[in-house]
N, C-alpha and C. Protein backbone atom coordinates (compact mmCIF):
# COMPACT_ATOMS: atom_id res chain seq x y z
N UNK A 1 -38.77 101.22 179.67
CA UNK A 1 -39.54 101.32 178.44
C UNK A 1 -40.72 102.27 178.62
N UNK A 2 -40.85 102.82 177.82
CA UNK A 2 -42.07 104.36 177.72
C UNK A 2 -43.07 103.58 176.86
N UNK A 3 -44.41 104.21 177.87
CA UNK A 3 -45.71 103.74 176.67
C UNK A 3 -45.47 103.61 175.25
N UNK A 4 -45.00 104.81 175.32
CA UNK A 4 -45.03 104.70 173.50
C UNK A 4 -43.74 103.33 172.45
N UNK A 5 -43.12 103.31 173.50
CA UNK A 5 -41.79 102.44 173.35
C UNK A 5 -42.83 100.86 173.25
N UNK A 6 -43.49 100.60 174.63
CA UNK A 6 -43.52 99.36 174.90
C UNK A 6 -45.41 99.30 173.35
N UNK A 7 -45.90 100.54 173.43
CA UNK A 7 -47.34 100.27 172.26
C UNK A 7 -46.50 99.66 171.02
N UNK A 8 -45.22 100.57 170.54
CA UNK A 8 -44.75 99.99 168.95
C UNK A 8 -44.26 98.59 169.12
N UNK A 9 -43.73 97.86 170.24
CA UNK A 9 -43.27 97.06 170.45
C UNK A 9 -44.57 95.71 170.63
N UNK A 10 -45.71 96.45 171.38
CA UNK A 10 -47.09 95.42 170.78
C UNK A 10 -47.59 95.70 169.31
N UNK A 11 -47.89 96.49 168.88
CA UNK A 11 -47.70 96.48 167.27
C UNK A 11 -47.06 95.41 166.51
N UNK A 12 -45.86 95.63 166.57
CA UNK A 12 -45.15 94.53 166.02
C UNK A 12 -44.93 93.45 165.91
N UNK A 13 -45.29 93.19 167.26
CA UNK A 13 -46.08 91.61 167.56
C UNK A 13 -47.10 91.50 167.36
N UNK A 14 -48.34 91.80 167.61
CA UNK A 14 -49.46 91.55 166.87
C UNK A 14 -49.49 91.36 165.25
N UNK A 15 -48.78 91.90 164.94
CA UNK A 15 -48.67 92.19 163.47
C UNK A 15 -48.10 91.17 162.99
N UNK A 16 -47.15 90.66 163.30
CA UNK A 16 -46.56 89.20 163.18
C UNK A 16 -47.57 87.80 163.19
N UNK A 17 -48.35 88.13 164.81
CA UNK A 17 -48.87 87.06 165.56
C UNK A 17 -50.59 86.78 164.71
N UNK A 18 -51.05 87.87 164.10
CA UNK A 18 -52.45 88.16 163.70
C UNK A 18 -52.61 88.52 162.16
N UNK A 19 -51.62 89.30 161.74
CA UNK A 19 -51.70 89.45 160.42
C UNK A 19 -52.31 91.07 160.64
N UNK A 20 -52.28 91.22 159.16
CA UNK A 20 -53.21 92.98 158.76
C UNK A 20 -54.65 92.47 158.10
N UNK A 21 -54.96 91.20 157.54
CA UNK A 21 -55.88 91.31 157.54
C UNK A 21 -56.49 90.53 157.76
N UNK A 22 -57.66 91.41 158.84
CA UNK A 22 -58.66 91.30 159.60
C UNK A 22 -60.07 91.84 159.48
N UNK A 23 -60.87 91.13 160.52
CA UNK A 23 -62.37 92.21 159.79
C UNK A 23 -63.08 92.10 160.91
N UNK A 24 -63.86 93.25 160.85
CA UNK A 24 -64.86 92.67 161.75
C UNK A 24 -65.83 91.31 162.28
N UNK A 25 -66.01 91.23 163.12
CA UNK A 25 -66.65 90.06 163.32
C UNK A 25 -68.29 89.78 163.38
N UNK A 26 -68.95 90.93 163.78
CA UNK A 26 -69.99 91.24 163.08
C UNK A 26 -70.45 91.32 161.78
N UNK A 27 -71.52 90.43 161.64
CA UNK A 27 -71.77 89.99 160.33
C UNK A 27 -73.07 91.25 159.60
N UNK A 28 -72.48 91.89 158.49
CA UNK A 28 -73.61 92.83 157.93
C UNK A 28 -73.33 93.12 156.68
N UNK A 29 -74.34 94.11 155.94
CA UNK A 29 -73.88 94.03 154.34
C UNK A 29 -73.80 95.67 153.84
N UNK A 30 -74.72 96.33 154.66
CA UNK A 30 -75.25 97.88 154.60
C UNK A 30 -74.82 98.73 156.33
N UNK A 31 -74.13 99.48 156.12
CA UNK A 31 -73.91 100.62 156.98
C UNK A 31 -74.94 100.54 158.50
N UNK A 32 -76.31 100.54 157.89
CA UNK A 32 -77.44 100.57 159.07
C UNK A 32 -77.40 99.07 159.72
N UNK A 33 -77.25 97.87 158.85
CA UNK A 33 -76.93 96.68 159.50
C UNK A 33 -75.88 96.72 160.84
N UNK A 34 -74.82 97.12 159.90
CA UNK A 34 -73.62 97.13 161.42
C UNK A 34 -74.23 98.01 162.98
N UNK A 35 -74.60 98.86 162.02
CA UNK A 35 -74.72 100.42 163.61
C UNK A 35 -75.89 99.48 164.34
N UNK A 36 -76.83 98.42 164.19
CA UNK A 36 -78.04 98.37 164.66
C UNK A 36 -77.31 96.94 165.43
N UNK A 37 -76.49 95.84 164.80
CA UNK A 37 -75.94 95.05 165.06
C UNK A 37 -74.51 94.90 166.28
N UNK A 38 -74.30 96.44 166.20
CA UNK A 38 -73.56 96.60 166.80
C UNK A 38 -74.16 97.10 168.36
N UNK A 39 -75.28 97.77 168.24
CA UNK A 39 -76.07 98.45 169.49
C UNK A 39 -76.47 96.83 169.99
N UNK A 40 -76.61 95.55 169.24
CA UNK A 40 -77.11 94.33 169.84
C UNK A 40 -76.32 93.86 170.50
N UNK A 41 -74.75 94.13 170.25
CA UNK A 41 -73.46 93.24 170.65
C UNK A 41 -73.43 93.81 172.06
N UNK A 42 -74.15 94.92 172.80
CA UNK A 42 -74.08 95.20 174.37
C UNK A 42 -74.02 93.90 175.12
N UNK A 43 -72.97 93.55 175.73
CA UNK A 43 -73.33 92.47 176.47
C UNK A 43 -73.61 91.36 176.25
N UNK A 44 -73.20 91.07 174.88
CA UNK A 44 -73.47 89.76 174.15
C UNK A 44 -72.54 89.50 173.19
N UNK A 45 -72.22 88.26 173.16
CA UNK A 45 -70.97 87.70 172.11
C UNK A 45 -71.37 88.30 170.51
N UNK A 46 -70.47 88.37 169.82
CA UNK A 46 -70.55 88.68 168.26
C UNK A 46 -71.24 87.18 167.53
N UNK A 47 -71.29 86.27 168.40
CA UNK A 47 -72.09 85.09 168.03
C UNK A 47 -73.59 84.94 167.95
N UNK A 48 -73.57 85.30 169.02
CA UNK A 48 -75.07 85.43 168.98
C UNK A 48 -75.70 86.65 168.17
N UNK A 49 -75.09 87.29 168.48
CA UNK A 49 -75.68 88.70 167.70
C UNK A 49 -75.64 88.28 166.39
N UNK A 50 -74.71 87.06 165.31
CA UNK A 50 -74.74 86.89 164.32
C UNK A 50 -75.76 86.07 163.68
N UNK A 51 -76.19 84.97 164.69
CA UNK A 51 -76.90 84.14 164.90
C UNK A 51 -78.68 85.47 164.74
N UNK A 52 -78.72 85.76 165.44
CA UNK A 52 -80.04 86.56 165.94
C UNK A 52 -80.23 87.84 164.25
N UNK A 53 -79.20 88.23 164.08
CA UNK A 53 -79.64 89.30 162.49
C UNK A 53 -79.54 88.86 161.44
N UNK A 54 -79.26 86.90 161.60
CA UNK A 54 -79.17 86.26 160.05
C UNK A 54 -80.79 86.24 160.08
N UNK A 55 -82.10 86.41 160.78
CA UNK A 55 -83.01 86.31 160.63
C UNK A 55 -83.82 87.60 160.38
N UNK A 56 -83.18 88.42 161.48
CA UNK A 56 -83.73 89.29 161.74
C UNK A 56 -83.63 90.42 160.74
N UNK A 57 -82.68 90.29 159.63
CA UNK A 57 -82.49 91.52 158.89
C UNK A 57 -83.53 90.89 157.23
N UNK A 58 -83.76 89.75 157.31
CA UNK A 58 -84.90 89.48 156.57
C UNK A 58 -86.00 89.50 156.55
N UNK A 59 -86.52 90.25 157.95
CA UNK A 59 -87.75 90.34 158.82
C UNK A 59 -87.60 91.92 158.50
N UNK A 60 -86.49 92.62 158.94
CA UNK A 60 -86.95 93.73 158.20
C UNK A 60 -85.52 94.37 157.67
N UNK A 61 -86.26 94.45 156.43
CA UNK A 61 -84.99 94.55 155.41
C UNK A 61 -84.03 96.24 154.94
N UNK A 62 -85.14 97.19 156.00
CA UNK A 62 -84.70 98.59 155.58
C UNK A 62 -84.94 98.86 157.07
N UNK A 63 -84.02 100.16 157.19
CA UNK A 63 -84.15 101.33 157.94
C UNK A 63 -85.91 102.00 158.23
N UNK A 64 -86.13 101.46 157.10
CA UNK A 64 -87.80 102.58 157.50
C UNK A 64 -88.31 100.85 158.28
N UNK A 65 -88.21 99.76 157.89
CA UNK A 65 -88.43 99.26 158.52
C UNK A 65 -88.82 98.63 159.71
N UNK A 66 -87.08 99.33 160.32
CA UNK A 66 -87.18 99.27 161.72
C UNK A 66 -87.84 100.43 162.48
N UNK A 67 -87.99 101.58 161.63
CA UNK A 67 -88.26 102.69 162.40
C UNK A 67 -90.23 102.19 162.61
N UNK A 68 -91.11 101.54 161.85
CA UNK A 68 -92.32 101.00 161.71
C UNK A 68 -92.13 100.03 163.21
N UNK A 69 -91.45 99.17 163.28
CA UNK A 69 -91.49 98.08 164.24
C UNK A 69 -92.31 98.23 165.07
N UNK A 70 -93.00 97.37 165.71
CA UNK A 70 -93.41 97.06 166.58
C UNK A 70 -92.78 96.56 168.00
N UNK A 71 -92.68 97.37 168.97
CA UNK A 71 -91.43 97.00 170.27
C UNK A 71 -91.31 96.19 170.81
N UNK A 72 -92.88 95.63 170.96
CA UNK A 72 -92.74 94.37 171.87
C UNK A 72 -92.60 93.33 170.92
N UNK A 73 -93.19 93.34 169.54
CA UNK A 73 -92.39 92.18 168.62
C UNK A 73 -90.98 92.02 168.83
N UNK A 74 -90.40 93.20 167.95
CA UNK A 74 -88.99 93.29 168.12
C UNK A 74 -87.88 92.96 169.27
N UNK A 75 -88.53 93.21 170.18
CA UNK A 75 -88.39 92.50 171.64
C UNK A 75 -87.89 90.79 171.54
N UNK A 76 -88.99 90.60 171.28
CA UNK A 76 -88.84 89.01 171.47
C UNK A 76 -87.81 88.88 170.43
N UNK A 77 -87.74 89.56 168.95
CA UNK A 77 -86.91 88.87 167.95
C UNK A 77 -85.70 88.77 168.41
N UNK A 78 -85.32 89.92 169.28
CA UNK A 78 -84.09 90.20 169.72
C UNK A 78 -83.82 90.11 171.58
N UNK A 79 -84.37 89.16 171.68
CA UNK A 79 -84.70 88.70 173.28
C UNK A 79 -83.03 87.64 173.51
N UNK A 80 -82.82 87.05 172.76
CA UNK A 80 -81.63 86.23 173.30
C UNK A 80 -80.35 87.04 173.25
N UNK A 81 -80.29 88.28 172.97
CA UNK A 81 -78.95 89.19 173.08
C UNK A 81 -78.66 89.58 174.63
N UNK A 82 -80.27 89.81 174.96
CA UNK A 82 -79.92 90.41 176.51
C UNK A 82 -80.28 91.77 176.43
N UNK A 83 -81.10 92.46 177.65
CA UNK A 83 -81.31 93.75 177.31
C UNK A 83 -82.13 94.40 176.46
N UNK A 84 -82.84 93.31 175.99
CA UNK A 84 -83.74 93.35 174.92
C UNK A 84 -84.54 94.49 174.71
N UNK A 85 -85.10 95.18 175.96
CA UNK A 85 -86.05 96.26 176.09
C UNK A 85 -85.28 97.56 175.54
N UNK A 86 -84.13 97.32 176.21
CA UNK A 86 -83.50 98.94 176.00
C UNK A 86 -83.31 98.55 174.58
N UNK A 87 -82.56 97.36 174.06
CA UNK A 87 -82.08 97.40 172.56
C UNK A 87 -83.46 97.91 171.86
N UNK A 88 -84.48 97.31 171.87
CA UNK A 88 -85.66 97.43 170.78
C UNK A 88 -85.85 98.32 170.76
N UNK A 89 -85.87 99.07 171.86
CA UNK A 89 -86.21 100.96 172.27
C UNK A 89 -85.40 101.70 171.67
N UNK A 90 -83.98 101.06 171.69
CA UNK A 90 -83.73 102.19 171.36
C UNK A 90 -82.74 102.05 169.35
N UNK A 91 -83.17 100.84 168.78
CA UNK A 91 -83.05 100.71 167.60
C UNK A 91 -84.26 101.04 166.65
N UNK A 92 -85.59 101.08 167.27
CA UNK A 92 -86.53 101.66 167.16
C UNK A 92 -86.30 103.62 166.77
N UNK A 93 -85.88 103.93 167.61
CA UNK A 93 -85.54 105.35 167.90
C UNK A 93 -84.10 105.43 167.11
N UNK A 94 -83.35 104.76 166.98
CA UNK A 94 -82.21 105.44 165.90
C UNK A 94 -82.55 104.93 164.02
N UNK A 95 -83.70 104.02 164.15
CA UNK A 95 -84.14 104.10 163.06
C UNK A 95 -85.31 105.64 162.83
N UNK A 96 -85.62 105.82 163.44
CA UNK A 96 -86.90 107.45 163.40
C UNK A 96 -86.00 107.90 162.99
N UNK A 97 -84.80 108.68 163.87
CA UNK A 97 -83.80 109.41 163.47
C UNK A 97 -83.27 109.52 162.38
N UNK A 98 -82.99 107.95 162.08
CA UNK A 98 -81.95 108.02 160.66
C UNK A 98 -82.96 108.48 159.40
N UNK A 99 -84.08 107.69 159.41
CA UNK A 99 -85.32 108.31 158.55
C UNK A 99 -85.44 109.79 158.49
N UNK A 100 -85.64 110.39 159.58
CA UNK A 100 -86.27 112.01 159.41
C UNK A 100 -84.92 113.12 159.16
N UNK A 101 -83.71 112.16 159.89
CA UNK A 101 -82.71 113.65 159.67
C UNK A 101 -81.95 113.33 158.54
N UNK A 102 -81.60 111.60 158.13
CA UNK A 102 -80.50 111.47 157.32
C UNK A 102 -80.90 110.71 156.06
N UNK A 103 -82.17 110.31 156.39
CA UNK A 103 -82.99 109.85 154.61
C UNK A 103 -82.38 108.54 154.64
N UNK A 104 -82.38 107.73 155.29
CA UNK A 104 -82.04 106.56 155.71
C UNK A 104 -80.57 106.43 156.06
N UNK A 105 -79.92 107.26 156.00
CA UNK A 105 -78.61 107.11 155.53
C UNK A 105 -77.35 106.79 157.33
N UNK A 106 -76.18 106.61 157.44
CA UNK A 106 -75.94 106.48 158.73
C UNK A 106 -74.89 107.48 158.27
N UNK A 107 -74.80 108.45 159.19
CA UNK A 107 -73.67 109.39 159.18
C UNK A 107 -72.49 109.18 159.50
N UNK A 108 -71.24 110.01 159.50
CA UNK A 108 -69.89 109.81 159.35
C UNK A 108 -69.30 110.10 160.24
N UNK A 109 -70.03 111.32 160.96
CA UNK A 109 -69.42 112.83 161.86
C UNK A 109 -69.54 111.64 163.48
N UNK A 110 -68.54 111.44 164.01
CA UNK A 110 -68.46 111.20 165.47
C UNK A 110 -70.26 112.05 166.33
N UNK A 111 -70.23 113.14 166.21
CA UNK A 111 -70.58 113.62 167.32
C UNK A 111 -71.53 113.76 166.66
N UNK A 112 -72.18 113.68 165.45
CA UNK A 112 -73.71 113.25 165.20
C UNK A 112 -74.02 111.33 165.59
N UNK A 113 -73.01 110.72 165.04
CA UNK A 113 -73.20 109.45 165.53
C UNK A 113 -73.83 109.50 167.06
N UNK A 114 -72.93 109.73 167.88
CA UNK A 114 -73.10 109.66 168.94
C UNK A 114 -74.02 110.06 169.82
N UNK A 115 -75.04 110.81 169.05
CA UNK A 115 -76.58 111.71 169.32
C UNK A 115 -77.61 110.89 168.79
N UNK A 116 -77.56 109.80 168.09
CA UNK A 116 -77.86 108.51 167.87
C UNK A 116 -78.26 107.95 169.15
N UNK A 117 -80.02 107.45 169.34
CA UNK A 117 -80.35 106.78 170.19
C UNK A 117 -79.69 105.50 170.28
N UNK A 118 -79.04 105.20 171.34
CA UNK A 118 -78.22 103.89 171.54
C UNK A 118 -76.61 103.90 171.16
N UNK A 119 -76.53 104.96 170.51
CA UNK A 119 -75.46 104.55 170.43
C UNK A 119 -74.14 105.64 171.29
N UNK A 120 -72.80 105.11 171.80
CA UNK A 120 -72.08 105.71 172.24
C UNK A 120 -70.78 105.55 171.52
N UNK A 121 -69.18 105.99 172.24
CA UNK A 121 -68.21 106.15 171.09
C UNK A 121 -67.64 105.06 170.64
N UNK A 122 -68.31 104.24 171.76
CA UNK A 122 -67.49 102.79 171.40
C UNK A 122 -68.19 102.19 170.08
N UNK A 123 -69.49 102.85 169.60
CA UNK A 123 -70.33 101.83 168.34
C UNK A 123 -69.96 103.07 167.56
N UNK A 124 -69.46 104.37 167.59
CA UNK A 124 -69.66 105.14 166.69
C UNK A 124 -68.51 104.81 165.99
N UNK A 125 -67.24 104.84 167.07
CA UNK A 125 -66.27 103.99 166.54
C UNK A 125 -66.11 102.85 165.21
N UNK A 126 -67.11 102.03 165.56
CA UNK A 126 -67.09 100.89 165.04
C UNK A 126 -67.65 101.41 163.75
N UNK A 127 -68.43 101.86 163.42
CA UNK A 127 -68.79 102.61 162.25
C UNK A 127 -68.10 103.24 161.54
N UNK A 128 -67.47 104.26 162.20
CA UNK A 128 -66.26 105.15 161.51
C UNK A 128 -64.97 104.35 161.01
N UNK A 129 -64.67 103.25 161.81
CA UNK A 129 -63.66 102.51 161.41
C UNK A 129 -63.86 101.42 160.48
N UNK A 130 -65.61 100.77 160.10
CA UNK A 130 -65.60 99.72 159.93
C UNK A 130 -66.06 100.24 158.44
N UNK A 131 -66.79 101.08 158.09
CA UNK A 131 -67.88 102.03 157.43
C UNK A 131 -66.75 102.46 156.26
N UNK A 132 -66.51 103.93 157.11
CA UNK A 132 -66.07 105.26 156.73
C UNK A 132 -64.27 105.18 156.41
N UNK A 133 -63.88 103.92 157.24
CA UNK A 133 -62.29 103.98 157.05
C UNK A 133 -61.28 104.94 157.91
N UNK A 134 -62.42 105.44 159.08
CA UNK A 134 -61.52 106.11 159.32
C UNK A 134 -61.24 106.18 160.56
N UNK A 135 -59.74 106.88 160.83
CA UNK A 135 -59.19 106.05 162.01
C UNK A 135 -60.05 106.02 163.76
N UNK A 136 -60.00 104.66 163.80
CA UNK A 136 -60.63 104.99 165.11
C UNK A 136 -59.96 103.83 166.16
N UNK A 137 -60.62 104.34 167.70
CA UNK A 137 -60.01 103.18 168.26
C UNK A 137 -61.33 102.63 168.85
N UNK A 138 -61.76 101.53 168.53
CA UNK A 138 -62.85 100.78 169.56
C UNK A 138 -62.55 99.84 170.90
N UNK A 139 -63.10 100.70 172.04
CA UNK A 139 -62.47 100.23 173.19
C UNK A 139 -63.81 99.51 173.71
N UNK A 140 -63.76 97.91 173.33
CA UNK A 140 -65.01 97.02 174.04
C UNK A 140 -64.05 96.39 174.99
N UNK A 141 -64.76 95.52 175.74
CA UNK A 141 -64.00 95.34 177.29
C UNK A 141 -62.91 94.39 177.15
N UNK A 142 -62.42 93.42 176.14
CA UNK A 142 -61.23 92.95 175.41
C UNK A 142 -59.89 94.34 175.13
N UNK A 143 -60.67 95.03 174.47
CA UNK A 143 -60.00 96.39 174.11
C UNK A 143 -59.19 97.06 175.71
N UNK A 144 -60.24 97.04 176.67
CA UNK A 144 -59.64 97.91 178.22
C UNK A 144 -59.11 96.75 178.49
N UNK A 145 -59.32 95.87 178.61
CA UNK A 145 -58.92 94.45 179.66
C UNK A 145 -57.59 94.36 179.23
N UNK A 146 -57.12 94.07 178.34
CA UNK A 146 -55.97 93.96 177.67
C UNK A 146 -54.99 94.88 177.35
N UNK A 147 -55.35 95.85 176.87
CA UNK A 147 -54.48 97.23 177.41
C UNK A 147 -54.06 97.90 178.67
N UNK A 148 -54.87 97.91 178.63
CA UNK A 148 -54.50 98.01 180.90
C UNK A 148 -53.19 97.15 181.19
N UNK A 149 -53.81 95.47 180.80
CA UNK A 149 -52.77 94.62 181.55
C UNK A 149 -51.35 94.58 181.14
N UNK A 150 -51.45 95.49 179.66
CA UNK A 150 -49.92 95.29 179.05
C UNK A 150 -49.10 96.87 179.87
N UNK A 151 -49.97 97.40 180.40
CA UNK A 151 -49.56 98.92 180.49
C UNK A 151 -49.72 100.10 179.49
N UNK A 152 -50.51 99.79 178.64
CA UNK A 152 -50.65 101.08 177.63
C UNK A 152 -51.43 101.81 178.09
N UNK A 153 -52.54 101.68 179.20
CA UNK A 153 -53.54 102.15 180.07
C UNK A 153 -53.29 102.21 181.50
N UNK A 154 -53.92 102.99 182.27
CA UNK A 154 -54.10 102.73 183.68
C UNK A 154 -55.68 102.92 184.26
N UNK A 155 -56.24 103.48 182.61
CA UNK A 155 -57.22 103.97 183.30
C UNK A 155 -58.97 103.29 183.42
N UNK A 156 -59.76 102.96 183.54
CA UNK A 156 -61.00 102.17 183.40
C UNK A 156 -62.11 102.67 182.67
N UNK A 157 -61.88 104.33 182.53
CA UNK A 157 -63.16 104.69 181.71
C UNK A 157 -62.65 104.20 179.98
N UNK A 158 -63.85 104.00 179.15
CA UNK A 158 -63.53 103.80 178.31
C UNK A 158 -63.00 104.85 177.42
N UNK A 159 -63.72 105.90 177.28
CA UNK A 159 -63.07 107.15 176.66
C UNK A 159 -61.85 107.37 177.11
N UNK A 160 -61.33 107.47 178.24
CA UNK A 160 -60.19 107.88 178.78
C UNK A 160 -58.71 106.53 178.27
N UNK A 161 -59.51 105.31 178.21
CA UNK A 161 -58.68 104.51 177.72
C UNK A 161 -58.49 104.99 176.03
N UNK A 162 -59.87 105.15 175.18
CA UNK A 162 -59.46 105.61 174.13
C UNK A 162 -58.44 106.63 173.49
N UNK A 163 -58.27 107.52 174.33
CA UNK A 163 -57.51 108.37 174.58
C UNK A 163 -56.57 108.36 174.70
N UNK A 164 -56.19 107.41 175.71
CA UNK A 164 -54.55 106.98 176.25
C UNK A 164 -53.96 106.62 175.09
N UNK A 165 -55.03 105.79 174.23
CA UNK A 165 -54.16 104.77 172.97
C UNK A 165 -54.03 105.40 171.93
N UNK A 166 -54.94 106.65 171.77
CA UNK A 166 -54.64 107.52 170.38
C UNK A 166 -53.03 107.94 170.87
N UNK A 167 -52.70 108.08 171.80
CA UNK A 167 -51.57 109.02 172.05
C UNK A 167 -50.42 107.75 172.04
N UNK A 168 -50.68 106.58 171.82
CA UNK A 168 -49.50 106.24 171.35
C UNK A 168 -49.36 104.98 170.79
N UNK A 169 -50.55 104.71 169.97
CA UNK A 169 -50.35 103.67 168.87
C UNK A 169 -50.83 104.43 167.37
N UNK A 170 -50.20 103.87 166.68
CA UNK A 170 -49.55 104.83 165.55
C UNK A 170 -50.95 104.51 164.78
N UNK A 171 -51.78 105.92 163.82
CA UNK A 171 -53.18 106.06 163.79
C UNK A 171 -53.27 105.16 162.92
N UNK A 172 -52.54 104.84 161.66
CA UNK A 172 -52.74 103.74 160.83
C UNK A 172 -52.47 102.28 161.66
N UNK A 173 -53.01 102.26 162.71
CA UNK A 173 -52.76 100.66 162.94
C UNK A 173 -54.07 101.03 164.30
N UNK A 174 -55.07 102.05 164.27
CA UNK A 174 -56.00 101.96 165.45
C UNK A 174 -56.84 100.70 165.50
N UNK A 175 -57.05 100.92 163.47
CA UNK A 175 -58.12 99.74 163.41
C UNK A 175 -58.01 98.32 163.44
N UNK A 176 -56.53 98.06 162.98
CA UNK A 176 -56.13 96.55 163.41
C UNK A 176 -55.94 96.74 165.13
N UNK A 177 -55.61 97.20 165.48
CA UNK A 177 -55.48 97.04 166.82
C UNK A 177 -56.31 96.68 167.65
N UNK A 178 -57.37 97.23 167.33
CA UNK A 178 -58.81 96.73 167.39
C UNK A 178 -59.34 95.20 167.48
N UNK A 179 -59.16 95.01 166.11
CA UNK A 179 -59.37 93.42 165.77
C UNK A 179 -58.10 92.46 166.77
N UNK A 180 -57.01 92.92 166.40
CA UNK A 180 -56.04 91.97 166.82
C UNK A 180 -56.01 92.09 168.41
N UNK A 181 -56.54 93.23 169.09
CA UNK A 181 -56.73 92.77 170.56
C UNK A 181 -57.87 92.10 171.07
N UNK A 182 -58.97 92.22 169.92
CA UNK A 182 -59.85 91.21 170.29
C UNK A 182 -59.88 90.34 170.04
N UNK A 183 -59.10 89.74 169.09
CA UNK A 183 -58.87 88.06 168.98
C UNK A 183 -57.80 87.42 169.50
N UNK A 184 -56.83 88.37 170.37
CA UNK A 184 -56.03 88.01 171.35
C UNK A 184 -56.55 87.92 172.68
N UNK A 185 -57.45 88.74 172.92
CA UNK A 185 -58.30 88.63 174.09
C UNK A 185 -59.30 87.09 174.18
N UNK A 186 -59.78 87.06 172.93
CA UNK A 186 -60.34 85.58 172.96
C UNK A 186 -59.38 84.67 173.40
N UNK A 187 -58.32 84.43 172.44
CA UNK A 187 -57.53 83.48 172.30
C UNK A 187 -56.54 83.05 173.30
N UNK A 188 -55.93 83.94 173.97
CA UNK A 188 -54.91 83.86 174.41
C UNK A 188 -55.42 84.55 176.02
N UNK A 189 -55.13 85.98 176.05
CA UNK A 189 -55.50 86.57 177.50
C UNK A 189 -56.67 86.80 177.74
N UNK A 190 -57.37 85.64 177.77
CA UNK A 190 -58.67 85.09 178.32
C UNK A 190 -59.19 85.48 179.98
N UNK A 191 -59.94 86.50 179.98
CA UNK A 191 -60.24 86.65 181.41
C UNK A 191 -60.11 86.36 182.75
N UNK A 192 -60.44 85.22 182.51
CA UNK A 192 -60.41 84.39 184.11
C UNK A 192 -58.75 83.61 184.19
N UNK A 193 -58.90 83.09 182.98
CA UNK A 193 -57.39 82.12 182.39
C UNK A 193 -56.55 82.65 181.60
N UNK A 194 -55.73 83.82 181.79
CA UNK A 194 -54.62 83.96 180.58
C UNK A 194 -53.94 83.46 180.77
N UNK A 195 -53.46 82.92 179.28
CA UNK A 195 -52.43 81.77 178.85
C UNK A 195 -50.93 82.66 178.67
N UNK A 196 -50.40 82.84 179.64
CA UNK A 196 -48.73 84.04 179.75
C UNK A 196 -47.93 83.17 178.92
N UNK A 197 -47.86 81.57 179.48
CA UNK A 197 -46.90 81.01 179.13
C UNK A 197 -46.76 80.95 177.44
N UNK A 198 -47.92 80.80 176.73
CA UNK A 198 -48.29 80.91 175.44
C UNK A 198 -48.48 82.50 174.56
N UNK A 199 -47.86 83.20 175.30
CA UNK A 199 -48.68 84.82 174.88
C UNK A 199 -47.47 85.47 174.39
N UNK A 200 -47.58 85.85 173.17
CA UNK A 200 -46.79 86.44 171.90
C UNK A 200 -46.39 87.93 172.38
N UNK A 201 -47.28 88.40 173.62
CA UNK A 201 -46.31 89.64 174.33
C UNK A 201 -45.86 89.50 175.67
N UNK A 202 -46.03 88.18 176.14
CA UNK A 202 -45.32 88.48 177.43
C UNK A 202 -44.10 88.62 177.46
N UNK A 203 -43.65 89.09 176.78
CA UNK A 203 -42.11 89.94 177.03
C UNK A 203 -42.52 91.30 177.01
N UNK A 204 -43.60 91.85 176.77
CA UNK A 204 -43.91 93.83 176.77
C UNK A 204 -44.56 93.79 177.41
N UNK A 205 -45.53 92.81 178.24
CA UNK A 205 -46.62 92.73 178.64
C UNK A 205 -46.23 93.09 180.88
N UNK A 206 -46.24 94.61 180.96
CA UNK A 206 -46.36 94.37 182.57
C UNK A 206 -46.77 94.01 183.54
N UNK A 207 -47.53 92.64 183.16
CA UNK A 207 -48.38 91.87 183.42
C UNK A 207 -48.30 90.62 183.86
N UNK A 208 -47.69 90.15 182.70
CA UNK A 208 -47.16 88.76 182.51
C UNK A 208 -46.90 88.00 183.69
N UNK A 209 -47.06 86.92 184.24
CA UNK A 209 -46.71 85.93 185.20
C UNK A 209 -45.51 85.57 184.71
């Protein structure tokens, strides 16, 4: 079986096993919510991060907002994500940005995203796909962990994994793929404990016990 053989063959199962519709799990209402919510999710569950901006986006309710903040406030607001210093620093600084170059606005273009203090392709991703609609692949460590183990990957960088998967999961299905490997990654091929005996690809999966 060829990558591309054994990717349509996880497709199809997922698609069965998860459904098409799916959503993000990050909770937001405005464009700048997600991109800022998403720079929080470093290293921290989509729980907490949901938990921490049901307050925090009523504390400050705009983009110019955050770009005003105060760091070491903001700090503490956003102290239980983890990383707190770099996050405040640098949501601080992609709010300036979004203010002076884009009039509050969050851009579309990959490679302006990505010139965005804090953010890299894995959140620009998430924007473009979650935002803009358009196709992307978001590779968070569910995303590598799980691809790797089925064989659609070999490789550990994340870009390079992104890469691998544009080339052979079919572009209208990047963004479920997305979702549905991360709620298979929860659910089922759980880090420490994957459940093979229970797992809807261990028959594609080169992995499998």
């Amino acid at each position: 079986m060829t990558k591309k053989e054994r990717a349509a063959a996880v497709v199809e199962k997922l698609n069965k096993e998860y459904g098409t519709d799916l959503y993000c799990y990050l909770h937001y209402e405005t464009p700048w919510q997600l991109l800022f919510a998403t720079i929080l999710s470093a290293q921290c569950t989509d729980e907490r991060v949901n938990m921490v901006t049901k307050d925090l986006y009523k504390k400050y309710p705009s983009v110019k907002s955050f770009a005003e903040a105060d760091e070491n406030e903001l700090m503490k607001d956003i102290y239980s994500t983890g990383f707190y210093k770099n996050k405040a620093k640098n949501i601080i600084a992609c709010a300036k940005v979004l203010m002076e170059e884009y009039d509050g606005e969050v851009p579309s273009d990959i490679d302006k995203l990505v010139e965005l203090p804090g953010v890299g392709r894995k959140t620009a991703n998430v924007i473009r796909g979650n935002i803009y609609n358009e196709p992307s692949i978001v590779v968070d460590t569910h995303v590598k962990r799980v691809s790797k183990l089925l064989g659609l990957t070999s490789n550990d960088d994340p870009v390079k994994v992104e890469f691998d998967l544009m080339k052979i999961i079919p572009k209208e299905q990047w963004i479920l793929y997305n979702f549905q490997v991360i709620a298979h990654g929860r659910k089922v091929c759980i880090a420490r404990r994957p459940d093979c005996d229970n797992c809807t690809l261990r028959d594609v999966c080169k992995s499998a016990k």
